[in-house]
Structures are given as C-alpha cells and as structure tokens.
N, C-alpha and C. Protein backbone atom coordinates (compact mmCIF):
# COMPACT_ATOMS: atom_id res chain seq x y z
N UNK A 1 -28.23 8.21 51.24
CA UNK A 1 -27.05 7.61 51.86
C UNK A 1 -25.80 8.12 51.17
N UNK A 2 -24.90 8.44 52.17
CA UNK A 2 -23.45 9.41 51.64
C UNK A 2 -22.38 8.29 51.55
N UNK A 3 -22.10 7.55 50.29
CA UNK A 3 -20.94 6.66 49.91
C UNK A 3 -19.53 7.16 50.04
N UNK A 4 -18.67 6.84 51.24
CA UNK A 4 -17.39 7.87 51.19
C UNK A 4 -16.22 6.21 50.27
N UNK A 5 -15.62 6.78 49.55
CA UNK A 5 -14.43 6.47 49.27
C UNK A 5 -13.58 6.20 49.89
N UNK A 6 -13.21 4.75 49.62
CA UNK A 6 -11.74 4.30 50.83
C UNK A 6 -10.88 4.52 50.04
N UNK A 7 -9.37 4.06 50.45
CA UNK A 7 -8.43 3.72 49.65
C UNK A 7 -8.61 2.22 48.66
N UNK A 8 -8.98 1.04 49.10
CA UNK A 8 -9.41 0.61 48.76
C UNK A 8 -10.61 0.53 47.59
N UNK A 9 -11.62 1.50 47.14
CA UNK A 9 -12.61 1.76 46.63
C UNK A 9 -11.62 2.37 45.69
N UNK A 10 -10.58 3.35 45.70
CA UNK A 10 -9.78 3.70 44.70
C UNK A 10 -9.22 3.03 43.93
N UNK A 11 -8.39 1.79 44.35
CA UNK A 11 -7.72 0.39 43.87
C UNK A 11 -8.34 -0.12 42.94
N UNK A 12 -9.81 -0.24 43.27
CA UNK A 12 -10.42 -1.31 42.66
C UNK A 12 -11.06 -0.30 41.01
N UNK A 13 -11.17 1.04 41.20
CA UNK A 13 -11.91 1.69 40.05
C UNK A 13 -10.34 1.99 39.15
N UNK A 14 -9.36 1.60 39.92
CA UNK A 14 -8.54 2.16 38.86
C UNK A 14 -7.94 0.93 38.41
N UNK A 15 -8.04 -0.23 38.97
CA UNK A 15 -8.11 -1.66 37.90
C UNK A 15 -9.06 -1.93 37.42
N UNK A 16 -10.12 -1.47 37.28
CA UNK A 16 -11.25 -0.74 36.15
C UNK A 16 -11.00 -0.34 35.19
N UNK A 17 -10.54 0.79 35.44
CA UNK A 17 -10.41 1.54 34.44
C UNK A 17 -8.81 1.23 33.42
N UNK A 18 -8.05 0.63 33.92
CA UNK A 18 -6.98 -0.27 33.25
C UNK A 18 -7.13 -0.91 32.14
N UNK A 19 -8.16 -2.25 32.86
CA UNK A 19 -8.94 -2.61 32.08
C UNK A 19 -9.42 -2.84 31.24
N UNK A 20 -10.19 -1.48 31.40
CA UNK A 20 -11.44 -0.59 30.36
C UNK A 20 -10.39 -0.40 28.60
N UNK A 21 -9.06 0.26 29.80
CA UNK A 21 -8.13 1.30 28.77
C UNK A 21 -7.45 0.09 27.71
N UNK A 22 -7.27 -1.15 28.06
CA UNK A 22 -6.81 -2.36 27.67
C UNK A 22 -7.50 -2.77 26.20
N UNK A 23 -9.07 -3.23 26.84
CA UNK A 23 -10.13 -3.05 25.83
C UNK A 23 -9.92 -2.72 25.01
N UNK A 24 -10.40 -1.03 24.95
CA UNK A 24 -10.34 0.03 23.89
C UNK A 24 -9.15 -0.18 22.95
N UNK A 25 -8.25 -0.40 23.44
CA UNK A 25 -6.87 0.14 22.71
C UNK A 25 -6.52 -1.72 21.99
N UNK A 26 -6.96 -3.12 22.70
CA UNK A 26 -7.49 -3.90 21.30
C UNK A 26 -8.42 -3.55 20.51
N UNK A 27 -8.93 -3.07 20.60
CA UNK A 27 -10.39 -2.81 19.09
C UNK A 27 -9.93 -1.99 18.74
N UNK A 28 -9.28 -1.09 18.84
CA UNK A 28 -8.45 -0.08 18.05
C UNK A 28 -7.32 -0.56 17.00
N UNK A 29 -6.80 -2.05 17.98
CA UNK A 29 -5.72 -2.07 16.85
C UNK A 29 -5.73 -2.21 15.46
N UNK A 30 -4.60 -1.73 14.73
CA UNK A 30 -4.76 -2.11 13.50
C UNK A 30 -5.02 -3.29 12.72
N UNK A 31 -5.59 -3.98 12.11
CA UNK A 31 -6.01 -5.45 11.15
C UNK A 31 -4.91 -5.73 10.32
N UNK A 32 -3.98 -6.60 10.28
CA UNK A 32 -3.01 -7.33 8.60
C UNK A 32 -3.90 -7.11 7.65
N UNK A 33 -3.25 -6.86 7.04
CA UNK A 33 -3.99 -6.64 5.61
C UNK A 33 -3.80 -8.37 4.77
N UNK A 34 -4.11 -9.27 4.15
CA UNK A 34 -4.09 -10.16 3.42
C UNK A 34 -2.71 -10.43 2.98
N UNK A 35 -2.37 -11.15 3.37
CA UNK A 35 -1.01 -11.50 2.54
C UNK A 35 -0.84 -11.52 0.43
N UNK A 36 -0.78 -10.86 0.30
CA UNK A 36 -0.82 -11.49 -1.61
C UNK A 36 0.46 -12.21 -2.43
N UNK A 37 1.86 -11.38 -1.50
CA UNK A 37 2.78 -11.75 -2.14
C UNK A 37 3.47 -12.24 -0.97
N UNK A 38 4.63 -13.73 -1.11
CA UNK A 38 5.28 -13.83 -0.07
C UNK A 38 6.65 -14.15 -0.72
N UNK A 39 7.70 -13.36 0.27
CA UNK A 39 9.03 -12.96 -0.29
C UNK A 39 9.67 -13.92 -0.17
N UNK A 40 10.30 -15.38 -1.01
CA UNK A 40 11.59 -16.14 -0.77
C UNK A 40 12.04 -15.58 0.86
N UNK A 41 12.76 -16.20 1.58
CA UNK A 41 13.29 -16.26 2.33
C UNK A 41 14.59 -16.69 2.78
N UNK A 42 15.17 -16.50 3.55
CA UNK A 42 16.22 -17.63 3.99
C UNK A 42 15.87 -19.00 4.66
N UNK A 43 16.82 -19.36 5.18
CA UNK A 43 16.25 -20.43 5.80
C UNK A 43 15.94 -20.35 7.47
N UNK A 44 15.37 -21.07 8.14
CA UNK A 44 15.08 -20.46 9.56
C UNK A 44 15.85 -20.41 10.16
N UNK A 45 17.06 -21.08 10.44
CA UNK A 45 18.52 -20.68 10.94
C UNK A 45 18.76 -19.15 10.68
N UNK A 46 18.61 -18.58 9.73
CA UNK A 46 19.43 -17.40 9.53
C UNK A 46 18.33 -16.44 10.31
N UNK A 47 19.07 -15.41 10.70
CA UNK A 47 18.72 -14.10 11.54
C UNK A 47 18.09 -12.97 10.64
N UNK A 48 17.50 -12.15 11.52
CA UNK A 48 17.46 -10.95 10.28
C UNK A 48 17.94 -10.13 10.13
N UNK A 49 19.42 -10.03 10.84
CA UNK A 49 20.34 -9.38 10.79
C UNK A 49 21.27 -9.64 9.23
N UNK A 50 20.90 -11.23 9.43
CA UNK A 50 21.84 -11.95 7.92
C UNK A 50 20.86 -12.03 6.69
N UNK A 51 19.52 -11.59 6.68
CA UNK A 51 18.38 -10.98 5.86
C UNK A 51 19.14 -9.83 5.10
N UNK A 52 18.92 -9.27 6.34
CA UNK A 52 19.51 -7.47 6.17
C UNK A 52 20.77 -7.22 5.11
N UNK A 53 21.91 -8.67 5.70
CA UNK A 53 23.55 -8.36 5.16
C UNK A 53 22.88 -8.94 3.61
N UNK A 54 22.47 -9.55 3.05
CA UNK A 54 22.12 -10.37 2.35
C UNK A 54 21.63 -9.46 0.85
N UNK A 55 21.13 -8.69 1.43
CA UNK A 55 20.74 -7.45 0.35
C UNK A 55 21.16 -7.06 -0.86
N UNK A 56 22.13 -7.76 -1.70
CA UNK A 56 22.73 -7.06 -2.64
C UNK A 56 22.38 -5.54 -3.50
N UNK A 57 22.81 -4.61 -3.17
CA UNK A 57 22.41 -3.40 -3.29
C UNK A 57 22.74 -3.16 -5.32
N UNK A 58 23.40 -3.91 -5.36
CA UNK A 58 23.85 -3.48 -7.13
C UNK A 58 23.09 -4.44 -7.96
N UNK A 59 22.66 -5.44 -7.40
CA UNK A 59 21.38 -6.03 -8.19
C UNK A 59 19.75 -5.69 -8.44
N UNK A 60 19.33 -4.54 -7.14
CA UNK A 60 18.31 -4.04 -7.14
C UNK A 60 18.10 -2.73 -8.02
N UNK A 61 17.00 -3.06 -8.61
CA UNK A 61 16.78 -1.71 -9.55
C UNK A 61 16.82 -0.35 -9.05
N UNK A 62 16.45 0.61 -9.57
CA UNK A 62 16.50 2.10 -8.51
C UNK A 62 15.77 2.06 -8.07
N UNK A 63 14.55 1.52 -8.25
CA UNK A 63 13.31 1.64 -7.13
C UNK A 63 13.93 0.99 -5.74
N UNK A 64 14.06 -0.49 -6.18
CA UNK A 64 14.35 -1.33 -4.91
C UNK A 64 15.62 -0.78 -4.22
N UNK A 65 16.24 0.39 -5.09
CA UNK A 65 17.90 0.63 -4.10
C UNK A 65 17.24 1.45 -3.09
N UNK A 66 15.89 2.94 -3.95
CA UNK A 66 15.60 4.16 -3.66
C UNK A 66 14.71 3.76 -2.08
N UNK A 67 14.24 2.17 -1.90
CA UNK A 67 13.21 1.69 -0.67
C UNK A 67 14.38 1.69 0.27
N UNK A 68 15.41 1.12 -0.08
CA UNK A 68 16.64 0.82 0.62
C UNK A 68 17.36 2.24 1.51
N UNK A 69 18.14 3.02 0.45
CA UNK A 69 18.37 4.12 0.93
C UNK A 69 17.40 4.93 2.13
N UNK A 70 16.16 4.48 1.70
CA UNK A 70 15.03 5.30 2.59
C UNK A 70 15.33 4.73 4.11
N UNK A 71 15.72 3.62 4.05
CA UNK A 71 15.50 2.57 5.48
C UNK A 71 15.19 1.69 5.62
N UNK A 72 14.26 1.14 4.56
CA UNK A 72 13.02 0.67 4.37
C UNK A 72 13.54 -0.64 3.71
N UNK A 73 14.85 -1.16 4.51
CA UNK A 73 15.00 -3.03 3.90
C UNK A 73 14.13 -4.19 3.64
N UNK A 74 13.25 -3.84 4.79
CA UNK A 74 12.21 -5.04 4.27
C UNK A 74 11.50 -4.92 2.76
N UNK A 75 11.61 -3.45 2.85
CA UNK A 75 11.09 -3.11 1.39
C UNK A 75 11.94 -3.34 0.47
N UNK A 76 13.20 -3.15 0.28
CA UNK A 76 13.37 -3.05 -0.96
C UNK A 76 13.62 -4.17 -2.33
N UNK A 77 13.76 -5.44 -1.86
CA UNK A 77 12.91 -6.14 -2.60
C UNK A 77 11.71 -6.49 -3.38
N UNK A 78 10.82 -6.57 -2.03
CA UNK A 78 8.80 -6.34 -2.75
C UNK A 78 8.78 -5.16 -3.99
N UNK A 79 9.55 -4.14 -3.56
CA UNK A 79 9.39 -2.36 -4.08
C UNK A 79 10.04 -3.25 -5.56
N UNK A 80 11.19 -3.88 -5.52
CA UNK A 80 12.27 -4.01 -6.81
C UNK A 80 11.41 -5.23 -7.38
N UNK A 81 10.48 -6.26 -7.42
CA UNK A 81 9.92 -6.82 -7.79
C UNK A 81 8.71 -6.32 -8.28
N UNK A 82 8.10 -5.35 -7.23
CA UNK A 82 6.64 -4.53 -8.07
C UNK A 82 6.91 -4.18 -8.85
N UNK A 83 7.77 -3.10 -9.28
CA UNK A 83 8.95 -2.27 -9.50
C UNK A 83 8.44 -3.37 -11.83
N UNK A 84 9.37 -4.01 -11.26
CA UNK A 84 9.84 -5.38 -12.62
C UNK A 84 8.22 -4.97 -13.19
N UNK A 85 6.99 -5.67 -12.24
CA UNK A 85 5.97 -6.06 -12.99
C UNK A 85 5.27 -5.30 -13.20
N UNK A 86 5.22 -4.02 -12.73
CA UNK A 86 4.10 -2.55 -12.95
C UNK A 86 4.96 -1.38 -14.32
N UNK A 87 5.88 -1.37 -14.05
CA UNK A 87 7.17 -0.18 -15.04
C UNK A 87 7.62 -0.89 -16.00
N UNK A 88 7.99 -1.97 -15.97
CA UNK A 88 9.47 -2.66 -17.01
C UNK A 88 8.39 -2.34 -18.60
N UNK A 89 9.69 -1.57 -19.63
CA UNK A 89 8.73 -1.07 -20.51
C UNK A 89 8.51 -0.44 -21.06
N UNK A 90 7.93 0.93 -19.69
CA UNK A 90 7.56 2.20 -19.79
C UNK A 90 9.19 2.91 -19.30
N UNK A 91 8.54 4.22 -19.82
CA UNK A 91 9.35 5.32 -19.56
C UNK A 91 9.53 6.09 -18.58
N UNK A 92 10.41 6.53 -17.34
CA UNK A 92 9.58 6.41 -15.83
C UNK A 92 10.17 7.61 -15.35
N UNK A 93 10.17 8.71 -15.15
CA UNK A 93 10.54 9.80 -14.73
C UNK A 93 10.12 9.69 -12.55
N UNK A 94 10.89 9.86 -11.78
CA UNK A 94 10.21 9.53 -10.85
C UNK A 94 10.92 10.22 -9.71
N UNK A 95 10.37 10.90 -8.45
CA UNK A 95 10.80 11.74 -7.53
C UNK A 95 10.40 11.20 -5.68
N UNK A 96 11.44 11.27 -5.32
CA UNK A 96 11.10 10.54 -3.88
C UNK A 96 10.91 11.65 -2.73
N UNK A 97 9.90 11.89 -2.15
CA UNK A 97 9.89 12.58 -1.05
C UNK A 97 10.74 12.46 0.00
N UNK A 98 11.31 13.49 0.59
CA UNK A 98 12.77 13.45 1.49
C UNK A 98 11.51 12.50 2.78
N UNK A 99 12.00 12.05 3.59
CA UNK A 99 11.72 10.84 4.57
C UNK A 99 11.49 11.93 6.15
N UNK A 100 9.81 12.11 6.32
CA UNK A 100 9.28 12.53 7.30
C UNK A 100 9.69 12.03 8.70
N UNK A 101 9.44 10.28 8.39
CA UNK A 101 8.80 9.88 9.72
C UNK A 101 9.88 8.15 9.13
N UNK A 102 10.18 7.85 10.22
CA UNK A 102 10.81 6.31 10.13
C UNK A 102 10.49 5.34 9.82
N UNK A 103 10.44 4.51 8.94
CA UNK A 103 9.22 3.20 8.09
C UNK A 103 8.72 3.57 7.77
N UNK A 104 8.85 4.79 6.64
CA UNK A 104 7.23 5.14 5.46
C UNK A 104 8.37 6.24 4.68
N UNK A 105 8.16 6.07 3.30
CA UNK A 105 8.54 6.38 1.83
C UNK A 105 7.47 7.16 0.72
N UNK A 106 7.30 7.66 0.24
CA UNK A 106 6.67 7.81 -0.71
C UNK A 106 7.32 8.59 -2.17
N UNK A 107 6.80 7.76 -3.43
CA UNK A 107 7.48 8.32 -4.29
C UNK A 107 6.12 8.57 -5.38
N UNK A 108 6.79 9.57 -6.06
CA UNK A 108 5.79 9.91 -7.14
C UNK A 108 6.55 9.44 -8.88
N UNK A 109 5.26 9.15 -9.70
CA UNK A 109 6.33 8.94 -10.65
C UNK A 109 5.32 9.19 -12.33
N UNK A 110 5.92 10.05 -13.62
CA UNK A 110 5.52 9.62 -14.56
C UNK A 110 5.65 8.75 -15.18
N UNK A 111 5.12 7.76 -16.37
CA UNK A 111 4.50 6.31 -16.59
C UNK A 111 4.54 7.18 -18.36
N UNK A 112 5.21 7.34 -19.37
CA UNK A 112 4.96 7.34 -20.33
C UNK A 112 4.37 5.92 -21.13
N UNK A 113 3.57 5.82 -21.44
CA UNK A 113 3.03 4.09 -21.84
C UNK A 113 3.48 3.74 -23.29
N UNK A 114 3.53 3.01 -23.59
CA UNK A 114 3.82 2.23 -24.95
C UNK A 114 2.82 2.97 -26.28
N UNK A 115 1.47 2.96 -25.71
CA UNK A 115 0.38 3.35 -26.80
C UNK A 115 0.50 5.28 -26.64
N UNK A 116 1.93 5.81 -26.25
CA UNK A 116 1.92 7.05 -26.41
C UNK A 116 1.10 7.82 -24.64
N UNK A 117 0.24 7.19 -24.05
CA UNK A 117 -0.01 7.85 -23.10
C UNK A 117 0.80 8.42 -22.15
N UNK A 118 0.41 9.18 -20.68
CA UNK A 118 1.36 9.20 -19.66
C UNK A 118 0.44 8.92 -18.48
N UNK A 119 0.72 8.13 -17.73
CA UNK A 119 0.03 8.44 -16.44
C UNK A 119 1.15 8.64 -15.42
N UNK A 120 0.09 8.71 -13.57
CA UNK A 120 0.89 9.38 -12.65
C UNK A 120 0.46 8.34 -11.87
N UNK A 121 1.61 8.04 -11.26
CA UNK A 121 1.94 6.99 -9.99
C UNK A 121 2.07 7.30 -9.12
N UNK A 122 1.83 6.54 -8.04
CA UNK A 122 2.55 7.06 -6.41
C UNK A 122 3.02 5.25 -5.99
N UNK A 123 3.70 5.59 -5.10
CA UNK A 123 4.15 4.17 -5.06
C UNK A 123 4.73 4.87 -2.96
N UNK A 124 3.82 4.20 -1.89
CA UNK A 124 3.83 4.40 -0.47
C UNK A 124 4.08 3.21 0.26
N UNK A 125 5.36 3.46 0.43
CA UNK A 125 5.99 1.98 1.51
C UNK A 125 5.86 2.35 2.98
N UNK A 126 5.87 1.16 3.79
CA UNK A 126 5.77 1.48 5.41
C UNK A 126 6.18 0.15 5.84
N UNK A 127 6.84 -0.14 6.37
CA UNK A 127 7.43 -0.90 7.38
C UNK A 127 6.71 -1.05 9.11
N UNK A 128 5.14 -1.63 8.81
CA UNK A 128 4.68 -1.48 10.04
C UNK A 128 5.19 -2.46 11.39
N UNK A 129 5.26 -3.41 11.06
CA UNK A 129 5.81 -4.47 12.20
C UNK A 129 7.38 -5.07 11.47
N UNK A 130 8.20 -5.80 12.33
CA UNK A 130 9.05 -6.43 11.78
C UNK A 130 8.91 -7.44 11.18
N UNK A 131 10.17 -7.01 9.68
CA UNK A 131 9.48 -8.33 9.02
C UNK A 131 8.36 -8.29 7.90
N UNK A 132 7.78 -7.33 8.07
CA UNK A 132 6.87 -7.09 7.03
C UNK A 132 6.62 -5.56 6.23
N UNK A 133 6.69 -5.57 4.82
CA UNK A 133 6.53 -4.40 4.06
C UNK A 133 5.14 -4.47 3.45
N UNK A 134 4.27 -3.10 3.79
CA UNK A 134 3.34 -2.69 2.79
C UNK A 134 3.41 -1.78 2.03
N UNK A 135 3.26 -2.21 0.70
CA UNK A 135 3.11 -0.94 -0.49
C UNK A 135 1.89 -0.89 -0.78
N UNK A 136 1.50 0.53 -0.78
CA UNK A 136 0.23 0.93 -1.44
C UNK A 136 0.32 1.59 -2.99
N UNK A 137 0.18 0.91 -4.17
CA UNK A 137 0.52 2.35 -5.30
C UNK A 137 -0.88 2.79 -5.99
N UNK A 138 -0.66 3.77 -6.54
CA UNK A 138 -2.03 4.44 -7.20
C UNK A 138 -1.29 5.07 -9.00
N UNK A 139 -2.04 4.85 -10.05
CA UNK A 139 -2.00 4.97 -11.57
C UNK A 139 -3.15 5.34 -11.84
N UNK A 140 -2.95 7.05 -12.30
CA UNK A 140 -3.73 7.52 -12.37
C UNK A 140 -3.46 8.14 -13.90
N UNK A 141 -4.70 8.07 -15.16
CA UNK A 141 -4.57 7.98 -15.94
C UNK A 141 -5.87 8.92 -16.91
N UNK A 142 -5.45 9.09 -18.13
CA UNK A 142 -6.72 9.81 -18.39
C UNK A 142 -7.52 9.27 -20.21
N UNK A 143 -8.41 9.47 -20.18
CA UNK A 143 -8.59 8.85 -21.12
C UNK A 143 -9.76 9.48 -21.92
N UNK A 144 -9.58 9.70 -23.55
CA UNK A 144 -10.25 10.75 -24.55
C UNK A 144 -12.18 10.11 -24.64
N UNK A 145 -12.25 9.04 -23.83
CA UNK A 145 -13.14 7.72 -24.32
C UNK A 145 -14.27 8.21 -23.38
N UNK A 146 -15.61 7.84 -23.16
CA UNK A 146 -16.39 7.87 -22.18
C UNK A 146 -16.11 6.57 -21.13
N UNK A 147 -16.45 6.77 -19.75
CA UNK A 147 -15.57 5.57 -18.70
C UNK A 147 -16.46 4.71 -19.24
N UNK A 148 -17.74 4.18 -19.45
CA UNK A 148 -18.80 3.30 -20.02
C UNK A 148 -17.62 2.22 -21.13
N UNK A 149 -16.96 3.08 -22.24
CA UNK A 149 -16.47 2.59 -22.87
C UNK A 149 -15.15 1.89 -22.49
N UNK A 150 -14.18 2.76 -21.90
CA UNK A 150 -12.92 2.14 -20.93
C UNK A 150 -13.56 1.32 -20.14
N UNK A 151 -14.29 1.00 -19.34
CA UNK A 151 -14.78 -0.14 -18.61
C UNK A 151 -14.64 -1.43 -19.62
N UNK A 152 -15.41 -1.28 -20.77
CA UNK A 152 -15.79 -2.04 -21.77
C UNK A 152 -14.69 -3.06 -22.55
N UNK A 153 -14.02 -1.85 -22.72
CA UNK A 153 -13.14 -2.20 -23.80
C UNK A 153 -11.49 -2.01 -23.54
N UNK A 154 -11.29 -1.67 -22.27
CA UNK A 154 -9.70 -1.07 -21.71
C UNK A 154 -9.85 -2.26 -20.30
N UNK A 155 -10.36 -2.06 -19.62
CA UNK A 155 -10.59 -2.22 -17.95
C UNK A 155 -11.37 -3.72 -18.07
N UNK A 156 -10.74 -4.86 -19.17
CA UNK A 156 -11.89 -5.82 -19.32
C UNK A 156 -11.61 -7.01 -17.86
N UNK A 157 -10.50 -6.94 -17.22
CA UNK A 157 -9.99 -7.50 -15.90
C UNK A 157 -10.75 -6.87 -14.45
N UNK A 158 -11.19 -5.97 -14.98
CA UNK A 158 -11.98 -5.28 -13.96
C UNK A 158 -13.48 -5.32 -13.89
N UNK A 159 -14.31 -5.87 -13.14
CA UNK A 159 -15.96 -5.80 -12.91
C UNK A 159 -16.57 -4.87 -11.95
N UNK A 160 -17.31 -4.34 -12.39
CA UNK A 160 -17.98 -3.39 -11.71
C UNK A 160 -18.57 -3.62 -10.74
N UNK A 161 -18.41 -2.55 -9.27
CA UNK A 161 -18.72 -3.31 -8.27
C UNK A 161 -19.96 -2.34 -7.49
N UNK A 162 -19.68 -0.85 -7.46
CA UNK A 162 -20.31 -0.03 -7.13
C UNK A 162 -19.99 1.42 -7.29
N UNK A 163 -21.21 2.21 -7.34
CA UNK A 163 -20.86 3.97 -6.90
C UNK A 163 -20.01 3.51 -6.16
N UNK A 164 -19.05 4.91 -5.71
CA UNK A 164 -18.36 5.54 -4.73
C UNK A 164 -19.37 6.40 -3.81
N UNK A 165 -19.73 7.24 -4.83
CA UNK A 165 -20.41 8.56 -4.02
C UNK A 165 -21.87 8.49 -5.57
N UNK A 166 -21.88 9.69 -6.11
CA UNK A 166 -22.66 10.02 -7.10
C UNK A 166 -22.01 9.54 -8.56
N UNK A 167 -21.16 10.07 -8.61
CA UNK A 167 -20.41 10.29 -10.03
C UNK A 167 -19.26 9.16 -10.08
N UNK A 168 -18.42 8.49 -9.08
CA UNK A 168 -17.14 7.73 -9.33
C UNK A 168 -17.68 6.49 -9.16
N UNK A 169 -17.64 5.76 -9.68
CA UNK A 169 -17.55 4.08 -9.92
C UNK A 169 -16.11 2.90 -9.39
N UNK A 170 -16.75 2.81 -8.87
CA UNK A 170 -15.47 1.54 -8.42
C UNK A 170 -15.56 0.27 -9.06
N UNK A 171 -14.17 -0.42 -9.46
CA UNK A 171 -14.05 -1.55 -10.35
C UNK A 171 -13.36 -2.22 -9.13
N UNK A 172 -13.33 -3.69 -9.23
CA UNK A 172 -13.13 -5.13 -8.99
C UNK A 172 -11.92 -5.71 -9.42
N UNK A 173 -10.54 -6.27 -9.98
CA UNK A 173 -10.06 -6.98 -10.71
C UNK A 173 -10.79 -8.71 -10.25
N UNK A 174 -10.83 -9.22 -11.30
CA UNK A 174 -11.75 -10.33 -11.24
C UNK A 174 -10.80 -11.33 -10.55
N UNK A 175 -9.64 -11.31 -10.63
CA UNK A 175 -9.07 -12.26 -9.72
C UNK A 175 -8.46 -11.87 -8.07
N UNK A 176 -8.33 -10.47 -8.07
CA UNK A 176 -7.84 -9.69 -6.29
C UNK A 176 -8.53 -8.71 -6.48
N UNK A 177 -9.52 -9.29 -5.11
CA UNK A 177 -10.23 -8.29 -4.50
C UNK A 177 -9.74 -7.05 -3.73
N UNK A 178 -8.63 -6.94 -3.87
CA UNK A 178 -7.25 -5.77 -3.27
C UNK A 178 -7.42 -5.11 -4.27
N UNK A 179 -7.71 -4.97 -5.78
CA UNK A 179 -6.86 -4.54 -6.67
C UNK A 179 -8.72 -3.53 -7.27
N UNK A 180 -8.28 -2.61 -6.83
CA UNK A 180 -9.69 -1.75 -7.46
C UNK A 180 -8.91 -0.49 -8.51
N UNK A 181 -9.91 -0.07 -9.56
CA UNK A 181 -10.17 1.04 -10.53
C UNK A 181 -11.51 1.95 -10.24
N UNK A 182 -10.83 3.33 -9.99
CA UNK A 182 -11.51 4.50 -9.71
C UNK A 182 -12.09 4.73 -10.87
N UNK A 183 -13.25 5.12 -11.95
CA UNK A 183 -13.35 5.81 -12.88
C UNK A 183 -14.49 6.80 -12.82
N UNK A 184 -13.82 8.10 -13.16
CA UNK A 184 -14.29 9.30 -12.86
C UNK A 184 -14.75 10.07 -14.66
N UNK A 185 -16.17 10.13 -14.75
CA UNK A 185 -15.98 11.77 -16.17
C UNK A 185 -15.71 11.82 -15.83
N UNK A 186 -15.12 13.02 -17.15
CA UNK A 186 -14.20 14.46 -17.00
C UNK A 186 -15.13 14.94 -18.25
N UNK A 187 -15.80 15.78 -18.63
CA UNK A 187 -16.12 16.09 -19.81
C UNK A 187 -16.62 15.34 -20.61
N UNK A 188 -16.12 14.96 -21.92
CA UNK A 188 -16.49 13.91 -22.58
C UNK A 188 -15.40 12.80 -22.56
N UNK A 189 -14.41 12.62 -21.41
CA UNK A 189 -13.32 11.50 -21.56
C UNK A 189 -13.67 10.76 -20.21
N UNK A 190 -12.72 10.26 -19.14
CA UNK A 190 -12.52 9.70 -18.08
C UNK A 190 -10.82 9.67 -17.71
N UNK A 191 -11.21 9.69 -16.28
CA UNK A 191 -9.53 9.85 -15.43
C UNK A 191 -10.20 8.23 -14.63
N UNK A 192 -9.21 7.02 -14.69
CA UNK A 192 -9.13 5.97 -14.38
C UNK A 192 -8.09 6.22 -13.52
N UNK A 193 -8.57 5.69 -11.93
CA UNK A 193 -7.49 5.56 -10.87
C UNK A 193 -7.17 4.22 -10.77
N UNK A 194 -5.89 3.38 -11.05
CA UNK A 194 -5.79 2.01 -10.41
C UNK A 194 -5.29 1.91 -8.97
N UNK A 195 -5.54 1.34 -7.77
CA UNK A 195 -4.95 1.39 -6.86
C UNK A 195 -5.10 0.15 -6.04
N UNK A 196 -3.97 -0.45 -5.42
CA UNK A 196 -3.12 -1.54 -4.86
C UNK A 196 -3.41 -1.66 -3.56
N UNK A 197 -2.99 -2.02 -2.17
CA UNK A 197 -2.38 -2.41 -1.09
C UNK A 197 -1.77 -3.90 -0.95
N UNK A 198 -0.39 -4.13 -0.87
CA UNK A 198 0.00 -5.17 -1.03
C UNK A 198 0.91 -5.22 0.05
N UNK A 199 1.05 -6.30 0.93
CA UNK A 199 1.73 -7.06 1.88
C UNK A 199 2.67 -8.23 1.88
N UNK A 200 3.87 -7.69 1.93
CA UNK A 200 4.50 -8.46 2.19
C UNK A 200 5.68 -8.34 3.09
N UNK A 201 5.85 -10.16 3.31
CA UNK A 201 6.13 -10.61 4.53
C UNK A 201 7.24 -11.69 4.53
N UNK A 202 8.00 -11.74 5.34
CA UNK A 202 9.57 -12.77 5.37
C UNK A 202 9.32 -13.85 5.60
C-alpha cells in the first residue's frame, strides 16, 4: 500500500519534530552549579542597574577592578573577595588575557608563597545568566616530597577519593565537595593541582 502525503500529514510531522527539537535542547541544557558563596545584596527595591552604579571601583582590589574592566560586574566583587582569601600575603605577579568573547575573563598568575615556594594560578570568570558570576581557579604547584607524603603531611584538609586515570589521584577537601587536589609524580617529587568552581549569585 502507497501512503501519499497530504498537507496535513506535513503539519503534523513537523509539530513532531518541534517537539522532538524542544526535548533535546532541555537535556542539553546546562545544570547551576551549587551555590557556595552568596554575595550581600541590596535590598529588593533596588534594580540592577543601581547594583551596577553601586560598585565602588577604588575600593576593589586589582583583581576585583581587573573582573570589572573586563565587563564582568557581577564579577567583580566574588573575584575581589576570592581575590582577599586565596592571595592576601603572597607575592602575585599576574597577566589578564585580552577578552575573546563577552562574559568570560581569564587571568593567569604567579603565587610566590611565604615558605619560599611559587606556584601558578589561573583564575576563569563567566557571567552565564544574569545576576550570577562563576569563577573557576586552578594552583598549581610543585613539590621536592613524594605525593604519598604531601597527601600526608601538606594536603591534611584533603581525603583521598580516587585514580583519575593510572598515575593522578584525586583529593576531596573534607568540608566542599567542589574543592578537589590533582596530585601527579614527577620523578622523585609531585606537581599538586588545587582546583575550585564557585558560584555566585545576587
């Protein structure tokens, strides 16, 4: 039997396939990431236009000015508060990538440490929805010790959770499950990755 196609029979496969396309593109969407930090606010009267004016630009550190300059207002607070509790201290040499794409930053940075070390930072802002900033940073570090021992005796906030692959180990912080350590040999030392994703929101 030869099924011919009406106009009708067209209608109906292409609110089908609408549909279908509807579907797909929820299960695709992206997931919030966990809230960890939540930013003071104004009060609900105010706009986020009067968020925005509100900014004092000479009170924010260079990080929180450098989120700012980028575009990236929602950021530059969270950035000038991480900013306080990850650096204040250290010695910080640090370089911002000129700005690709609209709502996303990335900066790189050296970390001279107190006990003489240096490590390497990245610190990646994005402005995905309004209203809300995510930073991702990564501290990457190296160390003369076997990782067995830095686990032990450096990384004692951190519990071991699993391989990666063969050789890299992933750590835990015992209180945020957000907050993992890469540790990789190298020879007879270890390169310890710390790395973040943090959300925040107005």
């Amino acid at each position: 039997m030869i099924f011919r196609f009406t106009v009708v029979h067209l209608w109906i496969l292409s609110i089908v396939n609408l549909v279908l396309i509807a579907v797909v593109l929820c299960l695709l969407a992206p997931k919030t990431n966990p809230v960890d930090v939540v930013v003071s606010t104004p009060t609900e009267t105010a706009t986020k236009e009067d968020t925005e004016a509100d900014i004092d630009e000479d009170a924010l550190n260079v990080y929180g000015k450098s989120a700012l300059r980028a575009g990236l207002k929602n950021c530059a607070l969270p950035m000038n508060q991480l900013a306080e509790r990850v650096l204040v201290g250290h010695k910080v040499g640090a370089y911002r990538f000129p700005a690709k794409s609209k709502g996303f930053a990335s900066m790189s940075m050296e970390v001279a440490t107190k006990s003489g070390g240096v490590a390497y930072m990245t610190f990646n802002l994005s402005e995905p929805v309004a209203g809300q900033c995510v930073i991702a940073y990564e501290a990457v570090s190296q160390w003369n010790n076997k990782c067995e021992d830095v686990v032990k005796k450096i990384l004692t906030e951190f519990i071991p959770t699993r391989m990666l692959g063969e050789r890299i180990a992933i750590l835990t912080h015992k209180d945020n499950e957000n907050r993992k350590v890469f540790t990789m040999p190298v020879g007879e030392g270890c390169i310890a990755t710390e790395k973040e994703i943090i959300s925040f929101v107005e």
